[in-house]
C-alpha atoms as a PDB file:
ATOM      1  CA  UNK A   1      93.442  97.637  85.219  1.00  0.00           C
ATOM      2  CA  UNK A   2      92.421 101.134  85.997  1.00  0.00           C
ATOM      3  CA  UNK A   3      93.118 100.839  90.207  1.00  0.00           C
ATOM      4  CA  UNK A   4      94.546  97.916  92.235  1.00  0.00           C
ATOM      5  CA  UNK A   5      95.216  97.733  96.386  1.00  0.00           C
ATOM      6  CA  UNK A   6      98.392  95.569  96.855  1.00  0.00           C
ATOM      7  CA  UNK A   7     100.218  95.329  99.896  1.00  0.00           C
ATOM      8  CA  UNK A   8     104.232  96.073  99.403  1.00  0.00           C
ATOM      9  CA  UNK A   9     106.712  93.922 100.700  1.00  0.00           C
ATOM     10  CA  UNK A  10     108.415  94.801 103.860  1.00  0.00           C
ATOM     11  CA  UNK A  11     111.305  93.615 106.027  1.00  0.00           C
ATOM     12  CA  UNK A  12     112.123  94.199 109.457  1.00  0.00           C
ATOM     13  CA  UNK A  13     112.982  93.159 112.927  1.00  0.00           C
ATOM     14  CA  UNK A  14     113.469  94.785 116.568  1.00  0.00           C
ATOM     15  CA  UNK A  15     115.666  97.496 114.754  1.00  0.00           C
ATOM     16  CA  UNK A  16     112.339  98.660 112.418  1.00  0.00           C
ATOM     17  CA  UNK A  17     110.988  98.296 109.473  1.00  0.00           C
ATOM     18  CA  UNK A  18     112.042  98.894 105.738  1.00  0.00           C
ATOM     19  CA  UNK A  19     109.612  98.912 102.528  1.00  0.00           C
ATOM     20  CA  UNK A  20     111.694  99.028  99.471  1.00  0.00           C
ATOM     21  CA  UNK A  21     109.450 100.853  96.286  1.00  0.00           C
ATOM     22  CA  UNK A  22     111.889  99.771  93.244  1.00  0.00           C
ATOM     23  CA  UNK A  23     110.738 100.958  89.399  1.00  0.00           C
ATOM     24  CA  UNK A  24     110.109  97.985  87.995  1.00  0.00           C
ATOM     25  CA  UNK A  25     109.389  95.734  91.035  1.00  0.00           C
ATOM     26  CA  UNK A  26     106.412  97.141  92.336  1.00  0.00           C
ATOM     27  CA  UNK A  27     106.114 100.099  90.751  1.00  0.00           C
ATOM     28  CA  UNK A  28     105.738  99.501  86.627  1.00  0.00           C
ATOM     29  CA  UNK A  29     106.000 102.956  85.272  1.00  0.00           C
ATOM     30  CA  UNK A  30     109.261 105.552  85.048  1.00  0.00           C
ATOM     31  CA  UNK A  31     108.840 107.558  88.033  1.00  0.00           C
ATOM     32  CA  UNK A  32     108.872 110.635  87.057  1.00  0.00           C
ATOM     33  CA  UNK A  33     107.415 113.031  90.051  1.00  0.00           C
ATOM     34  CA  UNK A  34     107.156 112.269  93.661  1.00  0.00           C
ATOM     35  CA  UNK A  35     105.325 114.751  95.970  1.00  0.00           C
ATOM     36  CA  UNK A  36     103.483 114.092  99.711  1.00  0.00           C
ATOM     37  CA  UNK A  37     100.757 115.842 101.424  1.00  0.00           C
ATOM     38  CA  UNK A  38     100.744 116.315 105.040  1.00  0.00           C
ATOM     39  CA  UNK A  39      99.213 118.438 107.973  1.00  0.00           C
ATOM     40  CA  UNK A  40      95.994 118.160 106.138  1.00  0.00           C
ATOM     41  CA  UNK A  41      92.832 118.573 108.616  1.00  0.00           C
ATOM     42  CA  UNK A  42      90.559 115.860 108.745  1.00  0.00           C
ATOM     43  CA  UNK A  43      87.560 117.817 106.819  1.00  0.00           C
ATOM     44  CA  UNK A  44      89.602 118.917 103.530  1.00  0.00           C
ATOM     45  CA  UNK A  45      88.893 117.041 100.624  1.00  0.00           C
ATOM     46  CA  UNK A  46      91.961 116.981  98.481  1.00  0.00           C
ATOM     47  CA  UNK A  47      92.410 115.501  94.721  1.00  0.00           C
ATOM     48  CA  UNK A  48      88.467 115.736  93.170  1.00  0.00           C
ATOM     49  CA  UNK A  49      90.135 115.263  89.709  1.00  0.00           C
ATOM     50  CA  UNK A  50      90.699 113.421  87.344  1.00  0.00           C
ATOM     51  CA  UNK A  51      94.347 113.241  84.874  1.00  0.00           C
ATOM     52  CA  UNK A  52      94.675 112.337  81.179  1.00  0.00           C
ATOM     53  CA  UNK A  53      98.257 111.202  81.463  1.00  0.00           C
ATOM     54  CA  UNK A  54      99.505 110.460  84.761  1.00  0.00           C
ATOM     55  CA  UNK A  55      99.524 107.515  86.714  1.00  0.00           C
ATOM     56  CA  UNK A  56      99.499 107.077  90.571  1.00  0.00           C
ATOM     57  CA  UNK A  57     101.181 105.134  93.150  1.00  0.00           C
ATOM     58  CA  UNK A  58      99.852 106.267  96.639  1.00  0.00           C
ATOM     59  CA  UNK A  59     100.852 105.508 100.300  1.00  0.00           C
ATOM     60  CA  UNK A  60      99.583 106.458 103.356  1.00  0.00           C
ATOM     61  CA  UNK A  61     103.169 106.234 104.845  1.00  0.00           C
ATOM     62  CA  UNK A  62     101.776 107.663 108.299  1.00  0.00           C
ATOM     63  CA  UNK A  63      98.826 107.513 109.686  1.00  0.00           C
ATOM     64  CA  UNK A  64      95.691 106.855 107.592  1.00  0.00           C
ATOM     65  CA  UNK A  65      93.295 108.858 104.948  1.00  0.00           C
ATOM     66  CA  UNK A  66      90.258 107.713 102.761  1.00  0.00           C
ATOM     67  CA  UNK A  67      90.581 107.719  98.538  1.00  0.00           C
ATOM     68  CA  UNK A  68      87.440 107.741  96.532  1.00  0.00           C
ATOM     69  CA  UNK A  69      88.096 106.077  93.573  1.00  0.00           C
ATOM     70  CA  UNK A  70      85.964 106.356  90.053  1.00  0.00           C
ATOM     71  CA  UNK A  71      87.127 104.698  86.988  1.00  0.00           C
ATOM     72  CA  UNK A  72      83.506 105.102  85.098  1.00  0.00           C
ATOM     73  CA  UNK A  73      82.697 101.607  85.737  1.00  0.00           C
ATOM     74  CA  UNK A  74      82.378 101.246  89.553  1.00  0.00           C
ATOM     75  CA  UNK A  75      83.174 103.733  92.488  1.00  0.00           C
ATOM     76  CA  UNK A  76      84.826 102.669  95.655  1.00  0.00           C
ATOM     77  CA  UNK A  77      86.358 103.561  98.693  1.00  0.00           C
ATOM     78  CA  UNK A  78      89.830 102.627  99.779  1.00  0.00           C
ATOM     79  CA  UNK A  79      91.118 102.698 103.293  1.00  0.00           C
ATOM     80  CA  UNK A  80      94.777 103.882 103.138  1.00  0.00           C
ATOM     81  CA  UNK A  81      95.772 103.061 106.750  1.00  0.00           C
ATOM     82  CA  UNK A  82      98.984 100.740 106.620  1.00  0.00           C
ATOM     83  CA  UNK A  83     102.589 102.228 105.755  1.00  0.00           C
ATOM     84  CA  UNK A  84     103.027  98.910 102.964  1.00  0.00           C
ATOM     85  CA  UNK A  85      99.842  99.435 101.361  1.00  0.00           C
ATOM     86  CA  UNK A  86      99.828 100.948  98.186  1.00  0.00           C
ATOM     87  CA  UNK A  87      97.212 102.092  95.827  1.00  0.00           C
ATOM     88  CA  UNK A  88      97.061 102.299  92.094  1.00  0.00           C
ATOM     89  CA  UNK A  89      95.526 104.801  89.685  1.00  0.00           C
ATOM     90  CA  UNK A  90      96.143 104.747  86.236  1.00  0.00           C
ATOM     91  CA  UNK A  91      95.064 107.700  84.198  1.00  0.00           C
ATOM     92  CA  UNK A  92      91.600 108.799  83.966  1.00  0.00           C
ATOM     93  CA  UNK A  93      90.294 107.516  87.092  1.00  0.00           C
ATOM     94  CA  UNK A  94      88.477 110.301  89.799  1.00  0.00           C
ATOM     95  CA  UNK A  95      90.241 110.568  92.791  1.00  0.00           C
ATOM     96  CA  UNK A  96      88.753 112.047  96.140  1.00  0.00           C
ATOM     97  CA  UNK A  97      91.478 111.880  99.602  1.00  0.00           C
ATOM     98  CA  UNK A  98      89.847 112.788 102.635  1.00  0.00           C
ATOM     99  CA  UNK A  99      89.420 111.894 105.834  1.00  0.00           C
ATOM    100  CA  UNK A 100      92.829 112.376 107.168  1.00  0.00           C
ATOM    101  CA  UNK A 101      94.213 111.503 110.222  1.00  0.00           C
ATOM    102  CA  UNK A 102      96.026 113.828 112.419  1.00  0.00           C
ATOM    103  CA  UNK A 103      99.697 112.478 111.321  1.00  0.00           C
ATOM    104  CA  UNK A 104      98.819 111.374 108.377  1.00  0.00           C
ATOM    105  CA  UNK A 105     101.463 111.712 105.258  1.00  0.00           C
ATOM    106  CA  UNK A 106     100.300 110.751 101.961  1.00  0.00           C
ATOM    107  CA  UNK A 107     103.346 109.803  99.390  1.00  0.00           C
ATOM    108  CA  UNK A 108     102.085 109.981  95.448  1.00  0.00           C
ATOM    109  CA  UNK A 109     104.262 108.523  93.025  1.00  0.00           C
ATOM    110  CA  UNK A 110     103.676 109.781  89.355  1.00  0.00           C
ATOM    111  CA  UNK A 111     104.864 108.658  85.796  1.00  0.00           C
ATOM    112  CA  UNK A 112     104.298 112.253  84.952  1.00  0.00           C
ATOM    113  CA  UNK A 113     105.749 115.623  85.631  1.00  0.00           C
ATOM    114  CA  UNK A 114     103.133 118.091  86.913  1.00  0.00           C
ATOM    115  CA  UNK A 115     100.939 119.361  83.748  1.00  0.00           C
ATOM    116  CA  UNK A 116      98.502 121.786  84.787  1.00  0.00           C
ATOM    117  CA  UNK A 117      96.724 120.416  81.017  1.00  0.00           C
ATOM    118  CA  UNK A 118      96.493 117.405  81.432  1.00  0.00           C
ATOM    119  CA  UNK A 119      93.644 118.092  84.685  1.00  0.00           C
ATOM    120  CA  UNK A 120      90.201 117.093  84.428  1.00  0.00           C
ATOM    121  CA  UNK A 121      88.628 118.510  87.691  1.00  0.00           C
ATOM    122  CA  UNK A 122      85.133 119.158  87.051  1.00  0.00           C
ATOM    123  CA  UNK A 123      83.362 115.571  87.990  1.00  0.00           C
ATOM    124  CA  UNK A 124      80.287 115.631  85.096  1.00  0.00           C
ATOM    125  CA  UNK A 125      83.008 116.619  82.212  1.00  0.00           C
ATOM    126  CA  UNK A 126      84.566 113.551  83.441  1.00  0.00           C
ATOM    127  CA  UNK A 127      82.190 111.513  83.306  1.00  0.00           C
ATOM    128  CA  UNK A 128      81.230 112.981  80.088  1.00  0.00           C
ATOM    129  CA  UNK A 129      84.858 112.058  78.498  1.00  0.00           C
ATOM    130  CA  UNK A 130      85.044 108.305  80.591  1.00  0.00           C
ATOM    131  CA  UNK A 131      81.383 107.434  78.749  1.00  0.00           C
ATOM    132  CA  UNK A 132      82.993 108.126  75.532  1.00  0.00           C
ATOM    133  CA  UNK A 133      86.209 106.064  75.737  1.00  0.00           C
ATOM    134  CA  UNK A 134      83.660 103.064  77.591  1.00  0.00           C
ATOM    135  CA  UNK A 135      81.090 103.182  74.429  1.00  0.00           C
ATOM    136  CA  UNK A 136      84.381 103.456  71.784  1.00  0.00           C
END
């Protein structure tokens, strides 16, 4: 599976709302890197790469953004616009965010510590390396 949408579990009442993210449970990789991206105006594009090694867990846990997804086989675009909705990137899939809304707060969950190596971010050498590994 090179992406997945899945909604997370969550439990609340009048007090809130909780969403546990538990290695293991819903998340099957060692976490190994957590970052968010916020204040982001609506027009930037943010991601446009592609990584060798890393795999993604990502959460619009505010507001909403758009992810352009490209695993060589089919392109799509995934509304990230509820706080238990996760999406999943493995490695080597193309990843556009954009479209951000004025609160929104992006959490990315990684199996990876940041590798400034292991970055593909020019779109034809990755579809150049993704045709490969499909025609192996």
């Amino acid at each position: 599976m090179n992406y997945n949408v899945y909604e997370l579990s969550k439990f609340g009442d009048e007090r809130g709302f909780l969403i546990p993210i538990e290695q293991g449970n819903n998340i099957n990789f060692d976490i190994k890197r957590i970052f968010y991206i916020y204040n982001t105006s609506s027009n930037a594009l943010r991601g446009a790469h592609a990584n060798k090694f890393s795999e993604f867990l990502i959460i619009a846990v505010s507001g909403s953004c758009k992810v352009l997804v490209d695993d060589g086989i089919k392109k799509e675009v995934i509304n990230l616009d509820k706080p238990n909705m996760a999406l999943y990137l493995n490695k080597m899939v193309w990843k556009e965010m954009y479209d951000f809304s004025n609160d929104a707060v992006l959490l990315v969950i990684s199996n990876k510590k940041y590798n400034k190596d292991e970055y593909i971010r020019d779109y034809n050498s990755f579809k150049k390396i993704i045709n490969k590994e499909l025609t192996l």
